[in-house]
Protein backbone atom coordinates (compact mmCIF):
# COMPACT_ATOMS: atom_id res chain seq x y z
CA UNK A 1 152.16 84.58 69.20
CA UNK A 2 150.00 88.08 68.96
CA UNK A 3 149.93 90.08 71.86
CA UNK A 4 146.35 89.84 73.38
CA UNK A 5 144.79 93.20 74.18
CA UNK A 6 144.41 93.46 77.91
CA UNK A 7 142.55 96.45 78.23
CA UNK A 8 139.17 95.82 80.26
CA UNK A 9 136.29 96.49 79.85
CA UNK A 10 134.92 99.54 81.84
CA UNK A 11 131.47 99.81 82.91
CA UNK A 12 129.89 103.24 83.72
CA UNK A 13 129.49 103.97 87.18
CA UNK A 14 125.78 105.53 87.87
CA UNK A 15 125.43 109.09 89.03
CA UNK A 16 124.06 109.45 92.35
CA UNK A 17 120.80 111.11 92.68
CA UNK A 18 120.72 114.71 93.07
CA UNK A 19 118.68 116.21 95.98
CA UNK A 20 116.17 117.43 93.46
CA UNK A 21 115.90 114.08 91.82
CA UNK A 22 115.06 112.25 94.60
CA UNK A 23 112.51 115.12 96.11
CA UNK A 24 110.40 114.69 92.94
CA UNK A 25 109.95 110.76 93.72
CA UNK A 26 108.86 111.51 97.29
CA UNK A 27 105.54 110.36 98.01
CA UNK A 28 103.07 111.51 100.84
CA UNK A 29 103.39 109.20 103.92
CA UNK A 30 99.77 108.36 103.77
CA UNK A 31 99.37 105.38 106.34
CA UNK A 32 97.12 102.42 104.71
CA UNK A 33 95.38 99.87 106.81
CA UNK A 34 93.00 96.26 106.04
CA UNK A 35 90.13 96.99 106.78
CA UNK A 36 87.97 93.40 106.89
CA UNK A 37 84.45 93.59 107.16
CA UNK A 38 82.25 89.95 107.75
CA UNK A 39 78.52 90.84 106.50
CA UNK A 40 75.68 88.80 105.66
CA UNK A 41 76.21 87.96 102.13
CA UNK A 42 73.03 89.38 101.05
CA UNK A 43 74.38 93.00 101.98
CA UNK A 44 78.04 92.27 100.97
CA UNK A 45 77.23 94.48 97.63
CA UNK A 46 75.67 97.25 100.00
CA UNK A 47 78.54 97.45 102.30
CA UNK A 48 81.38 97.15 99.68
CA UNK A 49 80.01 100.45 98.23
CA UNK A 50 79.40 102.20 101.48
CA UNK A 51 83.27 101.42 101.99
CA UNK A 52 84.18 102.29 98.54
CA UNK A 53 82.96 106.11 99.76
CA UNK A 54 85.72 106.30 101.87
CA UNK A 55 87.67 107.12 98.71
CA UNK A 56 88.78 103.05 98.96
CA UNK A 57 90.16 102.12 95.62
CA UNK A 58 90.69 97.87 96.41
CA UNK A 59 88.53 95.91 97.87
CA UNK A 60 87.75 92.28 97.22
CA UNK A 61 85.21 90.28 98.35
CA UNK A 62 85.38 86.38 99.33
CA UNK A 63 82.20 84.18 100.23
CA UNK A 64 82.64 82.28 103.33
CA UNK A 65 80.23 79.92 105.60
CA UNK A 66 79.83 80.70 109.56
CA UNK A 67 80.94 77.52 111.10
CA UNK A 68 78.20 77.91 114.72
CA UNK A 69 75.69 75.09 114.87
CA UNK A 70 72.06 75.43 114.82
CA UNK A 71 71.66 75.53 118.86
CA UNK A 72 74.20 78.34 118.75
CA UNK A 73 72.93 80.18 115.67
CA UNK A 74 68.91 80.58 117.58
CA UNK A 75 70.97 81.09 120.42
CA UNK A 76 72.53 84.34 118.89
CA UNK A 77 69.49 85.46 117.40
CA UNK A 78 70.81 84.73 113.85
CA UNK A 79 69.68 83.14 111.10
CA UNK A 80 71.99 82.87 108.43
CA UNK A 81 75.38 81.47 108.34
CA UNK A 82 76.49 82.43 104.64
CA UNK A 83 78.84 85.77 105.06
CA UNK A 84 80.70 87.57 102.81
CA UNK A 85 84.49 88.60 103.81
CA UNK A 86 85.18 92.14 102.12
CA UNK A 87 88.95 93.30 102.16
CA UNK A 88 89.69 96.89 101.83
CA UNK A 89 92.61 99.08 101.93
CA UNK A 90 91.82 102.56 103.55
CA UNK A 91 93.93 105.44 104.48
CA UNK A 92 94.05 105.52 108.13
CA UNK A 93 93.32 108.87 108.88
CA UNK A 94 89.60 107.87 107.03
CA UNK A 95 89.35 105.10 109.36
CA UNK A 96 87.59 106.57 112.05
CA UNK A 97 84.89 107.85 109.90
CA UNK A 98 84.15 104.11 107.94
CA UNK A 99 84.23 102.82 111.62
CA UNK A 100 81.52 104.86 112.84
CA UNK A 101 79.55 104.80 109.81
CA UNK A 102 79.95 100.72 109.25
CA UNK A 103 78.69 100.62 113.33
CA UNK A 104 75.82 102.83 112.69
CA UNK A 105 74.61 100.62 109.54
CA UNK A 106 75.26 97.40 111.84
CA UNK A 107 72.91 98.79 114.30
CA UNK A 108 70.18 100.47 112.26
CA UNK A 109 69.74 98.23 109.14
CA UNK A 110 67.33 95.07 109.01
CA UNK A 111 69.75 91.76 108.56
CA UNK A 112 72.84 94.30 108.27
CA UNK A 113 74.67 93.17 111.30
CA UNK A 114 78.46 92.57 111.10
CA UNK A 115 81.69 92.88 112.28
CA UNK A 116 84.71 94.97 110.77
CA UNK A 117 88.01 95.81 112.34
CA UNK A 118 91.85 97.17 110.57
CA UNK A 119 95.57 95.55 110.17
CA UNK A 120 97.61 98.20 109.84
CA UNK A 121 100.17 97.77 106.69
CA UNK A 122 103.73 98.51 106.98
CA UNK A 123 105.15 98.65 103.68
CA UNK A 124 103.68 98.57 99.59
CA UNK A 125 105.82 97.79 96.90
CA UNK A 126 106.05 99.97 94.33
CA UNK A 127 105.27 103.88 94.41
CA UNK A 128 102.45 103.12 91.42
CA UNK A 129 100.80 100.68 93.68
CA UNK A 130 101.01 102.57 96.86
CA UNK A 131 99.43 105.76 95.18
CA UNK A 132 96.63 103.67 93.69
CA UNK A 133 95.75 102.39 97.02
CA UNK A 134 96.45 105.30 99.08
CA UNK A 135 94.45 107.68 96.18
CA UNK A 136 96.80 110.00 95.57
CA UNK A 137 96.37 111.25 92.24
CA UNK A 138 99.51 113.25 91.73
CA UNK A 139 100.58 112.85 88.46
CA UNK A 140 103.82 110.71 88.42
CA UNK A 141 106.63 112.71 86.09
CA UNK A 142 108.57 110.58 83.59
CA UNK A 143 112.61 112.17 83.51
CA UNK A 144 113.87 112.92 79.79
């Protein structure tokens, strides 16, 4: 019989990230929240870019259909029950400011009234993604 070779196969163990490796993938601990926003649909386009000044980078926009009855609706004062449903991810430290600003349209603009409040997030994956959404533009550094 021939004597099999019993050597094994070694595979190479990875190197452990140096302190300066793993400093240049840090990213900024920008908090990002939902912001949701319910609008009449007619000013859905108007709000989505008074949002998008917030230096918001996603938002998406879904039609939806109020679900009170006529009593209710004359009841309210309101006469329209087809809303829009904008989604937005914000950096929390500019939520304060689209607060305010979203309140002050609701209040002041004819047929602008709506409703907005935040979910905070807790976790992105991907450091791409989360810099996209968070708008950091800090260039991301490919290793040779």
């Amino acid at each position: 019989m021939a004597e099999k070779n019993s050597k094994k196969a070694s595979i190479p163990k990875r190197a452990k990230p140096t302190a300066k490796k793993a400093a240049s993938n840090k990213v900024a601990a920008e908090k990002l929240e939902l912001l949701v926003t319910v609008v009449n649909r007619n000013k859905a386009e108007y709000y989505t870019d008074l949002i998008q000044s917030f230096d918001v980078n996603m938002q998406a926009t879904v039609l939806s259909h109020g679900t009170a009855d006529a009593k209710m609706l004359v009841f309210l004062g309101l006469s329209d029950t087809e809303k829009s449903v904008i989604f937005s991810i914000i950096q929390e430290k500019k939520i304060n400011d689209a607060v305010a600003v979203l309140e002050k349209k609701f209040n002041t603009i004819k047929d602008g009234k709506g409703i907005a409040f935040t979910i905070p997030l807790t976790s992105v994956i991907g450091t791409l993604i989360y810099r996209f959404l968070s708008n950091n533009r800090t260039p991301v550094k490919e290793e040779k």
